[in-house]
N, C-alpha and C. Protein backbone atom coordinates (compact mmCIF):
# COMPACT_ATOMS: atom_id res chain seq x y z
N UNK A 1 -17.33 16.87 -0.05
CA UNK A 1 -16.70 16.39 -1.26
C UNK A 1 -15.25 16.85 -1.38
N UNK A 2 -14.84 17.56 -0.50
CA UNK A 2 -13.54 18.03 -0.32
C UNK A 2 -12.39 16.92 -0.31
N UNK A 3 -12.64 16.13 0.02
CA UNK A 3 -12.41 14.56 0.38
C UNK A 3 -12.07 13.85 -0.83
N UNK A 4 -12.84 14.21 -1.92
CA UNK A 4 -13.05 13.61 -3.29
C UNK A 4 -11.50 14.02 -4.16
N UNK A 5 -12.05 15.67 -4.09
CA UNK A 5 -11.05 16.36 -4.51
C UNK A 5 -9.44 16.32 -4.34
N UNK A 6 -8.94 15.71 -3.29
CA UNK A 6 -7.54 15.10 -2.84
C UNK A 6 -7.12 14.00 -3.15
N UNK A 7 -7.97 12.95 -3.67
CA UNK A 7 -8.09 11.91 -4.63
C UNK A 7 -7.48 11.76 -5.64
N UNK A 8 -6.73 10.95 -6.51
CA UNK A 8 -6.72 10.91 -7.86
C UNK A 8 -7.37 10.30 -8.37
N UNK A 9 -7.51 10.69 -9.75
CA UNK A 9 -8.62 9.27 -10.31
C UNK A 9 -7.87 8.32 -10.84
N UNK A 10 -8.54 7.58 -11.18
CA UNK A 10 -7.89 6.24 -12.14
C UNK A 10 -7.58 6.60 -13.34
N UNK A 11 -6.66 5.78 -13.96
CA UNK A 11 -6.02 6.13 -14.85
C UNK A 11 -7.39 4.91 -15.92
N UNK A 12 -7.74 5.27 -16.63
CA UNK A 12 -8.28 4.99 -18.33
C UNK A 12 -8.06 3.23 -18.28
N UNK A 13 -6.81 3.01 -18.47
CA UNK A 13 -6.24 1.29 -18.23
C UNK A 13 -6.91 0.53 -16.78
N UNK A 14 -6.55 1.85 -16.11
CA UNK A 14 -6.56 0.95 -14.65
C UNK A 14 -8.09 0.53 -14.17
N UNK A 15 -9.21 1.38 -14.96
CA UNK A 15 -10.52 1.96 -15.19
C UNK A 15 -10.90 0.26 -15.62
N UNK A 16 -10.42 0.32 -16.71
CA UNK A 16 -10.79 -0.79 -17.64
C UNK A 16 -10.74 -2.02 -16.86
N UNK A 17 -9.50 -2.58 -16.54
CA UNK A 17 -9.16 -3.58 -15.81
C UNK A 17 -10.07 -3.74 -14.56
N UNK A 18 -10.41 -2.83 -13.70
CA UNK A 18 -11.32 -3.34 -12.65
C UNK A 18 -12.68 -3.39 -13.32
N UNK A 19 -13.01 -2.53 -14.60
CA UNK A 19 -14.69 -2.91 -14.86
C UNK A 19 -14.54 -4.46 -15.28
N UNK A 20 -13.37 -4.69 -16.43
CA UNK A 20 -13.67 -6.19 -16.51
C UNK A 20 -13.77 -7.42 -15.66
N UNK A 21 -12.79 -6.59 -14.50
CA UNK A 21 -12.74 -8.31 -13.33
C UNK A 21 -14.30 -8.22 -12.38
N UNK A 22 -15.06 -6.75 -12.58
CA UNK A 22 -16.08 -7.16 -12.09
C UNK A 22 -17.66 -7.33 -12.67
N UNK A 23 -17.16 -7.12 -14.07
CA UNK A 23 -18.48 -7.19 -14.80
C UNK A 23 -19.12 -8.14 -14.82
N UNK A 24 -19.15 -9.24 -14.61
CA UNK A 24 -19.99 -10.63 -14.16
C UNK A 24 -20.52 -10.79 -12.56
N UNK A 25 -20.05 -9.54 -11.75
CA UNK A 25 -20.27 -10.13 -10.44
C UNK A 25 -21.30 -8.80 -9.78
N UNK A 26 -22.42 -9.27 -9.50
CA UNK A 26 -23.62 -8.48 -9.78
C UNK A 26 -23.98 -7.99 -8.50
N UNK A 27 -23.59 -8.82 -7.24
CA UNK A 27 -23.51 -8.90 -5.92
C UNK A 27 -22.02 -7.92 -5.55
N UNK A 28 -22.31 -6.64 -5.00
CA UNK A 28 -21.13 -5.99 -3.95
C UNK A 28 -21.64 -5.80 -2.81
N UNK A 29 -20.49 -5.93 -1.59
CA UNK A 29 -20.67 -5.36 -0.30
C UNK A 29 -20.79 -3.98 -0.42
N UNK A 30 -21.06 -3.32 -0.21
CA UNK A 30 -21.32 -1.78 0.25
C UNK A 30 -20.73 -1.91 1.67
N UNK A 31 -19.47 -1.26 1.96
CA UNK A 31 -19.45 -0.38 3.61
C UNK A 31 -19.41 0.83 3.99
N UNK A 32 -20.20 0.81 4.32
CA UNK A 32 -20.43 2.98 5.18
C UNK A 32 -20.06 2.66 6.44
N UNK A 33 -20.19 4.43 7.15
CA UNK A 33 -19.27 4.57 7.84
C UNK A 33 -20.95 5.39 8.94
N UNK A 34 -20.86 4.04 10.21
CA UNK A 34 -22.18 4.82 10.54
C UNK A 34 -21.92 6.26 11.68
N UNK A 35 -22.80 6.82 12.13
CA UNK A 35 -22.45 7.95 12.74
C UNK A 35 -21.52 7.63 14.06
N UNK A 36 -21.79 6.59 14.68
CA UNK A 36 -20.72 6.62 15.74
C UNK A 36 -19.37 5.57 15.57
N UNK A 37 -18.79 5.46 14.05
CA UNK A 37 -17.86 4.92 13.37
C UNK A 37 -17.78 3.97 13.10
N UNK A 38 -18.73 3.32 13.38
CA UNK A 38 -18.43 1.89 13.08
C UNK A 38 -18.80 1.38 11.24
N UNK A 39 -18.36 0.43 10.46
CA UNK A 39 -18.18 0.18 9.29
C UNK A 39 -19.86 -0.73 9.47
N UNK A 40 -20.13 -0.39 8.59
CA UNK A 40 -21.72 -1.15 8.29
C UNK A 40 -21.89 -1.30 6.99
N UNK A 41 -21.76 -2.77 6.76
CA UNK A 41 -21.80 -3.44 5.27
C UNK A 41 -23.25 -4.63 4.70
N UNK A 42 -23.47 -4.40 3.60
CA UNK A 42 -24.27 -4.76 3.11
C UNK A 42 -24.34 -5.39 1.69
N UNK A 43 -25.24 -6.38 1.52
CA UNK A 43 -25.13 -7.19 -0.10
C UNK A 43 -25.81 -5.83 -1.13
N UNK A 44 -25.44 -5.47 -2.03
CA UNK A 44 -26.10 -4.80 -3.00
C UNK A 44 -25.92 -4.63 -4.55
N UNK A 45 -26.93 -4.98 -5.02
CA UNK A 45 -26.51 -5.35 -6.77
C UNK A 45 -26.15 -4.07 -7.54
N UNK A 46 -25.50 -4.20 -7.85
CA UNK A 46 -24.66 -3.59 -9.03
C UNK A 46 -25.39 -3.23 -10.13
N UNK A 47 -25.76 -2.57 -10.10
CA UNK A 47 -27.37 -1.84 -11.98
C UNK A 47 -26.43 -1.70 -12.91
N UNK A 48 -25.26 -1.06 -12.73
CA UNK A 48 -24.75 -0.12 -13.89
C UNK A 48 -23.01 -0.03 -13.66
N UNK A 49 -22.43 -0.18 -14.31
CA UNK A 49 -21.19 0.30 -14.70
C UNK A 49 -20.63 1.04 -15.52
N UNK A 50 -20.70 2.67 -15.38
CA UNK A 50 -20.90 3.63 -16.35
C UNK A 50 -19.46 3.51 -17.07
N UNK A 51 -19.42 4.56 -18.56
CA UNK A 51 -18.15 4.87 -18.98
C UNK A 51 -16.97 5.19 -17.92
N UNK A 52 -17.56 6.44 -17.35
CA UNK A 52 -16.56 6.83 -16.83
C UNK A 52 -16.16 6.06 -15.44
N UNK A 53 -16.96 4.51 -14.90
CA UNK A 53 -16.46 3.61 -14.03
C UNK A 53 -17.66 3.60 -13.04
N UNK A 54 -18.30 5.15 -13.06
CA UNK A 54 -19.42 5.04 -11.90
C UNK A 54 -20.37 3.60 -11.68
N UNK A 55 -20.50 3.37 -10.47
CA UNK A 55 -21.61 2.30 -10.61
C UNK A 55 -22.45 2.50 -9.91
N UNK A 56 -23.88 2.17 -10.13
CA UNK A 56 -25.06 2.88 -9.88
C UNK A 56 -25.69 1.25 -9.34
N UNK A 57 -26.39 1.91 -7.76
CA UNK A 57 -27.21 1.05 -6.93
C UNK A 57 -28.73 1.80 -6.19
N UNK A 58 -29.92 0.82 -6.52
CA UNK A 58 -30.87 1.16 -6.06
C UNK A 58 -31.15 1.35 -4.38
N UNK A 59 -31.63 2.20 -3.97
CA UNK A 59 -32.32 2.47 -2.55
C UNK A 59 -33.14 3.19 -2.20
N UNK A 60 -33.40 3.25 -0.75
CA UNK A 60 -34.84 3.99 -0.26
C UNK A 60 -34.20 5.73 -0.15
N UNK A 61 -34.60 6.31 -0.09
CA UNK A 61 -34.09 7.90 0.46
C UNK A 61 -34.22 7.74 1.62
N UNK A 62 -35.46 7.06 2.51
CA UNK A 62 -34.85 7.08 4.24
C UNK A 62 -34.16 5.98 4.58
N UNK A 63 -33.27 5.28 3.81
CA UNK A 63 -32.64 3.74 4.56
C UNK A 63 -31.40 4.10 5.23
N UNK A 64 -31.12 3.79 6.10
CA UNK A 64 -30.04 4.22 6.56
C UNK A 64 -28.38 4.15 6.37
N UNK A 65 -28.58 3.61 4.94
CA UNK A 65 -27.16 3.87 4.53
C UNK A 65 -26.97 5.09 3.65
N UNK A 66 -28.19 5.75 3.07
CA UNK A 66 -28.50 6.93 2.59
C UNK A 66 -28.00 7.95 3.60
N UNK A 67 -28.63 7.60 5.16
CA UNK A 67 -28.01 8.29 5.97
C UNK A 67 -26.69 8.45 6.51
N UNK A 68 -26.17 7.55 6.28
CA UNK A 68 -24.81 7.14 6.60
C UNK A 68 -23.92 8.07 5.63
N UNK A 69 -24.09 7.80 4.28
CA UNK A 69 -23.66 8.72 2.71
C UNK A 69 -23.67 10.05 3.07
N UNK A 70 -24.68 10.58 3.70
CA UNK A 70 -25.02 12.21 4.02
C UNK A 70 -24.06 12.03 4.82
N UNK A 71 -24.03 11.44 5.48
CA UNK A 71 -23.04 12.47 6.65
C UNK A 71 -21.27 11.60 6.41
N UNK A 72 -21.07 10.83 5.46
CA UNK A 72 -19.89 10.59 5.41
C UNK A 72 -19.85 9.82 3.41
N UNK A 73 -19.54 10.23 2.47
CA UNK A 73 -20.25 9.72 1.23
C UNK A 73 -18.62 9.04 0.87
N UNK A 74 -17.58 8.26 1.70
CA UNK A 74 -16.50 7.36 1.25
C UNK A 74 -17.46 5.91 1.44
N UNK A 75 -17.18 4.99 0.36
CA UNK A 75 -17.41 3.74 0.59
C UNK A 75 -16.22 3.13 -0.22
N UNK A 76 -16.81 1.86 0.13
CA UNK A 76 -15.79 0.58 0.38
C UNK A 76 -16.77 -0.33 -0.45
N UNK A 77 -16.52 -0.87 -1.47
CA UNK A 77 -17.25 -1.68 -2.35
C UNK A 77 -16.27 -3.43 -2.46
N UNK A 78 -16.97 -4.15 -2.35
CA UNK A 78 -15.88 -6.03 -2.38
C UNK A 78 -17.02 -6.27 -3.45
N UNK A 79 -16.00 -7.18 -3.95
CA UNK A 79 -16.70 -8.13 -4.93
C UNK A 79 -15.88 -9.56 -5.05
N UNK A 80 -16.77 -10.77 -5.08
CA UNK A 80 -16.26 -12.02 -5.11
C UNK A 80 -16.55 -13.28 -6.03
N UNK A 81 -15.89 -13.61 -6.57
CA UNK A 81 -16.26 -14.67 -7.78
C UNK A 81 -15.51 -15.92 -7.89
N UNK A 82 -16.46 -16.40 -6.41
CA UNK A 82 -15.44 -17.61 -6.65
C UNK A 82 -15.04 -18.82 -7.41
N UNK A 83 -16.27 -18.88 -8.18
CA UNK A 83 -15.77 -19.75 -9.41
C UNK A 83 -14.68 -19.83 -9.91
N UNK A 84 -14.42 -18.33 -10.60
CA UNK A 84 -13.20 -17.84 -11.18
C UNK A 84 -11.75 -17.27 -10.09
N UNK A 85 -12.13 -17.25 -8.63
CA UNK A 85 -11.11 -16.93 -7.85
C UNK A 85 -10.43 -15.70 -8.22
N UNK A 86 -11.57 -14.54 -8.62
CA UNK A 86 -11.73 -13.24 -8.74
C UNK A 86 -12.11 -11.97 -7.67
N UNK A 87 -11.34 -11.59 -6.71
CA UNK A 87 -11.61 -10.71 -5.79
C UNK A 87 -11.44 -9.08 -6.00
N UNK A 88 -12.22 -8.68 -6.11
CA UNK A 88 -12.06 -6.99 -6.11
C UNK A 88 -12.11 -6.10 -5.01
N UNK A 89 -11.47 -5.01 -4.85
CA UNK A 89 -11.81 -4.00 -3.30
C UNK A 89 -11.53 -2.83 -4.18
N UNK A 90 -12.72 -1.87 -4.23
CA UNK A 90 -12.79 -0.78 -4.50
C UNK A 90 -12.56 0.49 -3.36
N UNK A 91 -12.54 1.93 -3.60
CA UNK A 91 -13.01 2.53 -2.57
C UNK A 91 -13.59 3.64 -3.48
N UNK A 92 -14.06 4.83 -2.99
CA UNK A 92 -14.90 5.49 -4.01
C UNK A 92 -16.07 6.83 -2.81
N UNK A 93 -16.33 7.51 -3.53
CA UNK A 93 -17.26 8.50 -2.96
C UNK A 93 -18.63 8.19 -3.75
N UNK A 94 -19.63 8.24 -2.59
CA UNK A 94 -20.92 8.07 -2.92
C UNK A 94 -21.99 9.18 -3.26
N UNK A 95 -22.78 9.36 -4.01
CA UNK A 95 -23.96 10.57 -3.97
C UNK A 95 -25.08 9.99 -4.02
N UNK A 96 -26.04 10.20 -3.20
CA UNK A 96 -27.47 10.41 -3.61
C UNK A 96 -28.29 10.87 -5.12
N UNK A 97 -28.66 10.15 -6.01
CA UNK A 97 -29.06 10.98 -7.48
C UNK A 97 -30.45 10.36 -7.20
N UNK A 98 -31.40 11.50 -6.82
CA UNK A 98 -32.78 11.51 -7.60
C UNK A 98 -33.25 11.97 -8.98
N UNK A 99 -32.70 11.40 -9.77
CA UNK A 99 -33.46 10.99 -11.55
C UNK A 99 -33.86 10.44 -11.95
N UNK A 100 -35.43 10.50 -12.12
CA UNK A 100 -36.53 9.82 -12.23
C UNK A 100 -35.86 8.54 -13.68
N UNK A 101 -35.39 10.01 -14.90
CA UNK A 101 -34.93 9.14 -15.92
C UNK A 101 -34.10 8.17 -15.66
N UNK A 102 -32.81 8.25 -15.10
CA UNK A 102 -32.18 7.21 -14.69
C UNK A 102 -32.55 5.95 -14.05
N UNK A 103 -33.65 6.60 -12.95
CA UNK A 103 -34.11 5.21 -12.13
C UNK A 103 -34.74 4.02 -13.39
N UNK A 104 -35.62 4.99 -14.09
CA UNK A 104 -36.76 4.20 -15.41
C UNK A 104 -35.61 3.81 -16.09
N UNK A 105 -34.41 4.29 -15.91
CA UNK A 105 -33.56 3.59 -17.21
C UNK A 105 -32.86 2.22 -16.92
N UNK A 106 -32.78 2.73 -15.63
CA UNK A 106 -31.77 1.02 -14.75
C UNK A 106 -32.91 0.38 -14.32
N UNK A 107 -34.41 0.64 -14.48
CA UNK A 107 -34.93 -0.46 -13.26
C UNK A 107 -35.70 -1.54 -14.35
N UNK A 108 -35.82 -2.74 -13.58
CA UNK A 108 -35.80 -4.36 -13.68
C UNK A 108 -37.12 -4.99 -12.67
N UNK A 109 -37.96 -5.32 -13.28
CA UNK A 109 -39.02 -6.16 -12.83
C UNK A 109 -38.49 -6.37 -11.44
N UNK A 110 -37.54 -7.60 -12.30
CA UNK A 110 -36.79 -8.36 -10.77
C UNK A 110 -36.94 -7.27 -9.25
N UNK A 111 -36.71 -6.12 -9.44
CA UNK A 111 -36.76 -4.98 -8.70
C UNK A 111 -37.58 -4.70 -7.91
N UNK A 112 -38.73 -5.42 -8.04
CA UNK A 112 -40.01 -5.33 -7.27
C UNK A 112 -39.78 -6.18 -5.87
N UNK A 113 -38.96 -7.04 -5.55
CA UNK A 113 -38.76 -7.79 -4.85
C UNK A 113 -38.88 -7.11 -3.55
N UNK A 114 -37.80 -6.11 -3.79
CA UNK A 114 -37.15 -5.13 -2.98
C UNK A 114 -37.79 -3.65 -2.69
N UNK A 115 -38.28 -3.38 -3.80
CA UNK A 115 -39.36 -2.10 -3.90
C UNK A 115 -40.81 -2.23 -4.71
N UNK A 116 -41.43 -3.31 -3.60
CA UNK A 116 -42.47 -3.66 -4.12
C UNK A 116 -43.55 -2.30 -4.70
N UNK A 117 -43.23 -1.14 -4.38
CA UNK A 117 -44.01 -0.12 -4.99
C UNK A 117 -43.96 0.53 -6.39
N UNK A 118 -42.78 -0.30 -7.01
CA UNK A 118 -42.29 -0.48 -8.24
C UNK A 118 -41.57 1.00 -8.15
N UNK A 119 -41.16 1.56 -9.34
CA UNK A 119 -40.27 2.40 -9.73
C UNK A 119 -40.42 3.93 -9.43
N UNK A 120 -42.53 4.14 -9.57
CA UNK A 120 -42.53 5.13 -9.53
C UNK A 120 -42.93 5.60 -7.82
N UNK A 121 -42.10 4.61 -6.93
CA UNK A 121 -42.66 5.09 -5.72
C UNK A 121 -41.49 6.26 -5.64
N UNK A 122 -41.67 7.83 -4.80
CA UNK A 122 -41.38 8.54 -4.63
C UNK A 122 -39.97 8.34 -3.61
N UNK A 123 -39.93 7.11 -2.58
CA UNK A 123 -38.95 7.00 -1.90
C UNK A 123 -37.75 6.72 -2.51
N UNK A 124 -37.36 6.12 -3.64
CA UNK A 124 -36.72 5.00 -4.49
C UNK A 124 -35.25 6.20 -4.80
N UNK A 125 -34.66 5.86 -4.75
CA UNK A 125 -33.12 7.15 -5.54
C UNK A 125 -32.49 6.15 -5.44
N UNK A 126 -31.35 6.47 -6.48
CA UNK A 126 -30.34 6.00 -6.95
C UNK A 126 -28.83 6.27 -5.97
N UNK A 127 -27.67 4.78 -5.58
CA UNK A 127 -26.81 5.78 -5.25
C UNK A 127 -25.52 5.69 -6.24
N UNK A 128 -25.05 6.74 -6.64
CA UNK A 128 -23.79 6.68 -7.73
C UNK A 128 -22.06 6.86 -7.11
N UNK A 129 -21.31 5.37 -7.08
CA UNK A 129 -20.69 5.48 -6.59
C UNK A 129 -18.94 5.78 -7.57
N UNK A 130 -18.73 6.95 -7.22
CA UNK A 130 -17.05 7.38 -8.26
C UNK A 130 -15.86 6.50 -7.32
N UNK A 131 -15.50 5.52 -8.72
CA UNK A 131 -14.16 4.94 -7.85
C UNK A 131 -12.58 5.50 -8.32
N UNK A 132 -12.08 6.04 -7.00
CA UNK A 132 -10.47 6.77 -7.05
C UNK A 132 -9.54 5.40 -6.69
N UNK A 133 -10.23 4.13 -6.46
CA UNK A 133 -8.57 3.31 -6.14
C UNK A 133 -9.63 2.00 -5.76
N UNK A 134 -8.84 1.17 -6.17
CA UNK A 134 -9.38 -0.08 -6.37
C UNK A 134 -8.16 -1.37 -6.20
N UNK A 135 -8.56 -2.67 -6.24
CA UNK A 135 -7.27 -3.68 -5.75
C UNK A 135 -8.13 -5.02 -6.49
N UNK A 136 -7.42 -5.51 -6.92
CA UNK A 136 -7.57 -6.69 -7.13
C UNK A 136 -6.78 -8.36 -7.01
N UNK A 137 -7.50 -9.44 -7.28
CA UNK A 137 -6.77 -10.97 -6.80
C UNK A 137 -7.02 -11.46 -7.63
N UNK A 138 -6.70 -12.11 -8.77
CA UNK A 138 -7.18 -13.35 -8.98
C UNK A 138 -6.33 -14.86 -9.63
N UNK A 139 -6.92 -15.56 -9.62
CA UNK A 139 -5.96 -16.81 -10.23
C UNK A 139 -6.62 -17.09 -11.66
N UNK A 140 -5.43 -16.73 -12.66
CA UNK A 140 -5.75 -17.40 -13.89
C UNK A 140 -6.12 -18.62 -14.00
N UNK A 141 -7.16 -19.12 -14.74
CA UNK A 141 -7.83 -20.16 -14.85
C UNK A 141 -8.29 -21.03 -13.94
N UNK A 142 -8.66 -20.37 -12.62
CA UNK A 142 -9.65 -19.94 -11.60
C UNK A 142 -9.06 -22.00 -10.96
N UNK A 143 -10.52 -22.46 -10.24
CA UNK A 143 -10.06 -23.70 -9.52
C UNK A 143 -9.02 -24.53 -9.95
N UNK A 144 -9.28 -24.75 -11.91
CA UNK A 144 -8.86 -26.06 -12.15
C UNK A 144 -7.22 -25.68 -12.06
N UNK A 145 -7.02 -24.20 -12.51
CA UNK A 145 -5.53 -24.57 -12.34
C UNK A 145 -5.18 -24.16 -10.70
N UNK A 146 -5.82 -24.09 -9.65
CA UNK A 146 -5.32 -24.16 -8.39
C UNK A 146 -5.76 -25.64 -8.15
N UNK A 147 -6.29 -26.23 -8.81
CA UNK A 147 -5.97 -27.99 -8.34
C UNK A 147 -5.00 -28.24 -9.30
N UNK A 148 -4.75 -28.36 -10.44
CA UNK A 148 -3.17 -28.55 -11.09
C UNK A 148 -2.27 -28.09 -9.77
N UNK A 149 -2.24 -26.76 -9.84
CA UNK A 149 -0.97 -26.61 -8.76
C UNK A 149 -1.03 -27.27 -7.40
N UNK A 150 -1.47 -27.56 -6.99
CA UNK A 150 -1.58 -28.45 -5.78
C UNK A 150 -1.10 -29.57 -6.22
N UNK A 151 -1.58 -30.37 -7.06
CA UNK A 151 -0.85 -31.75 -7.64
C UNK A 151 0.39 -31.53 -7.71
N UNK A 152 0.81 -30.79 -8.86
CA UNK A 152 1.92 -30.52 -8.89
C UNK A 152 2.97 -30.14 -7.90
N UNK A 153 2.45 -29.25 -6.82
CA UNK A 153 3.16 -29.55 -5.60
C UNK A 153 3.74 -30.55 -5.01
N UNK A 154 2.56 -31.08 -4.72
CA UNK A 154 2.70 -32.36 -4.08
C UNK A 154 3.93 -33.55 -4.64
N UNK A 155 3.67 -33.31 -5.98
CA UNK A 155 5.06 -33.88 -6.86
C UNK A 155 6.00 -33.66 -6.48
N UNK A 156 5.97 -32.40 -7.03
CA UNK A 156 7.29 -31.11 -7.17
C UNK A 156 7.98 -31.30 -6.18
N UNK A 157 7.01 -30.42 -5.06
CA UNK A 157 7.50 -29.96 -3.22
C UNK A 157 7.79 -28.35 -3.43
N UNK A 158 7.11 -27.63 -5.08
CA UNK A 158 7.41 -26.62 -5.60
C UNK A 158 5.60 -26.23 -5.01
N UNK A 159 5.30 -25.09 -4.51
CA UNK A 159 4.24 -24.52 -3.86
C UNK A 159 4.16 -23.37 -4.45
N UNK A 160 5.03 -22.44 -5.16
CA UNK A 160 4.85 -21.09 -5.68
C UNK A 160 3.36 -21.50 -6.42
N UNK A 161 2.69 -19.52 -6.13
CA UNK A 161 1.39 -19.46 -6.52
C UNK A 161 1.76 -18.73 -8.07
N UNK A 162 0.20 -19.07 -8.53
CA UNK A 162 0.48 -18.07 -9.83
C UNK A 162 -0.63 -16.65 -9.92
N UNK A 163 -0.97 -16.38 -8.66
CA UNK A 163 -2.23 -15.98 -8.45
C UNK A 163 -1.62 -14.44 -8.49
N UNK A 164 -2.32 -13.78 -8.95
CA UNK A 164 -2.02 -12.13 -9.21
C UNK A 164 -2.91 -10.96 -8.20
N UNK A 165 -2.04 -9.81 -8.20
CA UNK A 165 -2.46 -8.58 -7.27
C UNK A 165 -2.12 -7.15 -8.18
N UNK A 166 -2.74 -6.42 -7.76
CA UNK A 166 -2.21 -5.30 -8.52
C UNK A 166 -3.41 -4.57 -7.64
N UNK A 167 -2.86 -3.22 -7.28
CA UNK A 167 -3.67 -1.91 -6.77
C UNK A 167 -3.23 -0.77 -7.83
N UNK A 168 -4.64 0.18 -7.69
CA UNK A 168 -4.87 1.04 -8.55
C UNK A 168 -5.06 2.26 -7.70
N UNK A 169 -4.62 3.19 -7.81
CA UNK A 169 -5.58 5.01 -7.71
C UNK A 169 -4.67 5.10 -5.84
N UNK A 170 -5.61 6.04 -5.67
CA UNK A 170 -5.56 6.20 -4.12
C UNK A 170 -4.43 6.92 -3.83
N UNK A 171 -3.62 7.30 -4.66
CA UNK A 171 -2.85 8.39 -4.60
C UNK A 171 -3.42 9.52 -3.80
N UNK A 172 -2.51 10.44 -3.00
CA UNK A 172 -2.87 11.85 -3.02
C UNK A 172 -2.66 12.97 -4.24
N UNK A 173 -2.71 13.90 -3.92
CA UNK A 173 -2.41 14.92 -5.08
C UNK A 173 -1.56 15.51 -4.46
């Protein structure tokens, strides 16, 4: 966690702004970092988006991205909404939390899909991920006004986008 500690956090605003561009998008990649380096990514739903930004995802205690976390706990979180032409890239340190309360507090029928032994199987933990720096894309008023602007191009011969970026955190100390 030494790692963590050289980090800055997000600033309160900057906090806000990435929970809202991803609070509709329920689906993140997860990438860990497996033991012989290579990036290993995965679909995983999103339970929780705490106050303080944490977001909380269900898993096994032996799956091997649990293992991956132990021995390296930086991840890499994407999120995509393309309806709205909403892209997020987080980065963040991961922990392992076995709390029974927590699990009973985030878990969802739907949940059985995945852990058909339901909630109180003993393998089941939570992983809680703290985000220090985050990035975002998106285009105001998502397709219809990137088909306006295209028309309008085509008029014009004017191509400027109106599509926005902004990065957050990731500072050193």
């Amino acid at each position: 966690m030494q790692a963590q500690a050289e980090k800055t956090s997000l600033k309160a605003h900057e906090l806000d702004v990435l929970k809202a561009k991803i609070k509709d998008i329920q689906i993140a990649m997860m990438t860990t970092q497996e033991p012989d380096g290579d990036f290993h990514t995965r679909p995983m739903r999103t339970h929780q988006i705490d106050e303080e930004g944490a977001m909380w995802f269900f898993s096994y205690e032996d799956s091997n991205k649990v293992n991956e976390l132990r021995q390296n706990p930086r991840v890499g979180l994407g999120f995509a909404d393309t309806g709205s032409e909403t892209y997020v890239s987080t980065s963040g340190m991961a922990e392992v939390v076995n709390d029974r309360a927590k699990i009973n507090e985030l878990w969802e029928d739907g949940l059985k899909a995945w852990f058909p032994n339901g909630k109180d199987d003993p393998n089941i933990c939570l992983i809680r991920v703290t985000t220090h720096a985050g990035e975002y894309w998106d285009r105001p008023g998502g397709k219809m006004m990137t088909f306006v602007e295209m028309v309008k191009g085509a008029v014009t011969g004017n191509t400027d986008k109106t599509g926005r970026n902004e990065k957050f955190g990731d500072e050193p100390r």
